[in-house]
Protein backbone atom coordinates (compact mmCIF):
# COMPACT_ATOMS: atom_id res chain seq x y z
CA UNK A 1 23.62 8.18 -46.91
CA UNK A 2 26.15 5.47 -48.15
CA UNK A 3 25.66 2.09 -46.91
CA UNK A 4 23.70 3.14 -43.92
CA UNK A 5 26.06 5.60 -43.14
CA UNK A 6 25.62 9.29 -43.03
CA UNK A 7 28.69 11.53 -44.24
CA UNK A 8 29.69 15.12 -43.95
CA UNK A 9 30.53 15.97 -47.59
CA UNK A 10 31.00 19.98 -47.27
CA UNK A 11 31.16 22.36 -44.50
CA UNK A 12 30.93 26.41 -44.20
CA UNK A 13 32.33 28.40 -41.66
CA UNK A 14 34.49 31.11 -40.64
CA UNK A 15 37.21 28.90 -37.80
CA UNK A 16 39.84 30.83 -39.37
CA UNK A 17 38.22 34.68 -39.17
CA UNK A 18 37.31 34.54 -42.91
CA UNK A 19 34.16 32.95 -44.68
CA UNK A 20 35.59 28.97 -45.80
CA UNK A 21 33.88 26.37 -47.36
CA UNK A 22 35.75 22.74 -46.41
CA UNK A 23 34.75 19.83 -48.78
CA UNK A 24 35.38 16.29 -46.85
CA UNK A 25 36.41 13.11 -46.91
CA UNK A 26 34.72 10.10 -45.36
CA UNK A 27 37.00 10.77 -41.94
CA UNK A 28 35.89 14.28 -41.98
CA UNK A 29 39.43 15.94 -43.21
CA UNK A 30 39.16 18.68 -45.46
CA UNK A 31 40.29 17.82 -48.95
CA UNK A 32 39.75 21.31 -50.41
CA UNK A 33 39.05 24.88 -48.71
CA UNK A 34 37.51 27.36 -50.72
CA UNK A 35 38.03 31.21 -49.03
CA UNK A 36 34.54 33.23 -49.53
CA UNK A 37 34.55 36.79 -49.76
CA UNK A 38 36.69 38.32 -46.76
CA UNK A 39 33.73 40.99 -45.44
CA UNK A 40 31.48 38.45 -45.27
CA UNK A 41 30.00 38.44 -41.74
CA UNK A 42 29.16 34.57 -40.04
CA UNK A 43 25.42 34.47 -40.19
CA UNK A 44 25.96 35.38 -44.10
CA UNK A 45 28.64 32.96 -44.64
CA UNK A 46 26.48 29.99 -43.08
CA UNK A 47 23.09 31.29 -44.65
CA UNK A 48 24.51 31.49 -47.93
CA UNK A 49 26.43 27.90 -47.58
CA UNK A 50 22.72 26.61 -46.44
CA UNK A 51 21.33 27.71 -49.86
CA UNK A 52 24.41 26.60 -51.36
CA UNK A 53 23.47 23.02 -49.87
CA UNK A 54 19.90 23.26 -50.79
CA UNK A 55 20.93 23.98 -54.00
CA UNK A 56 23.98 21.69 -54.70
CA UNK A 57 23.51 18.39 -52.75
CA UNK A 58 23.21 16.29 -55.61
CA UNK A 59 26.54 17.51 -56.96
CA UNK A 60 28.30 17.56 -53.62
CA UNK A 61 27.32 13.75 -52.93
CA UNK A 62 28.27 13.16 -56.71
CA UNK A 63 31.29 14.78 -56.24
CA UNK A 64 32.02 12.74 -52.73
CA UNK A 65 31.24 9.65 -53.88
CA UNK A 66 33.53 9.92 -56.90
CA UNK A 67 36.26 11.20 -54.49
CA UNK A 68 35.86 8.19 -51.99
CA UNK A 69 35.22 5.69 -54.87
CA UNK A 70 31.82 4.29 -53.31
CA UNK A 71 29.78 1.97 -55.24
CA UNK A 72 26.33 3.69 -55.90
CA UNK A 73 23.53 1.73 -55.30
């Protein structure tokens, strides 16, 4: 949360028939795509994204906030 606001900062999924992770910008565009391992099936590409998350928030919203140049409060 920035300001009150809640922001997507990364997303996983397979839109383009191969495992993707999308990080965002504060409109939601993607900014980077990272391509996952192409035999990857959908429930393991989102499972392993939702450890990934677990595991990585604090350098995803590090990350983000350094990209959009928020103030951290």
């Amino acid at each position: 949360m920035v300001d009150q606001w809640f922001y997507p900062v990364v997303r996983f999924d397979g839109s383009h028939g191969v495992g993707h992770r999308d990080l965002l910008d504060r409109r939601g565009a993607t900014v980077r795509k990272d391509w996952l391992a192409g035999d990857a099936t959908l429930a393991q590409v989102l499972n392993a994204g939702r450890q990934e998350i677990m595991e990585r928030w604090r350098d995803y919203r590090a990350a983000f906030l350094a990209r959009e140049r928020f103030k951290e409060r």
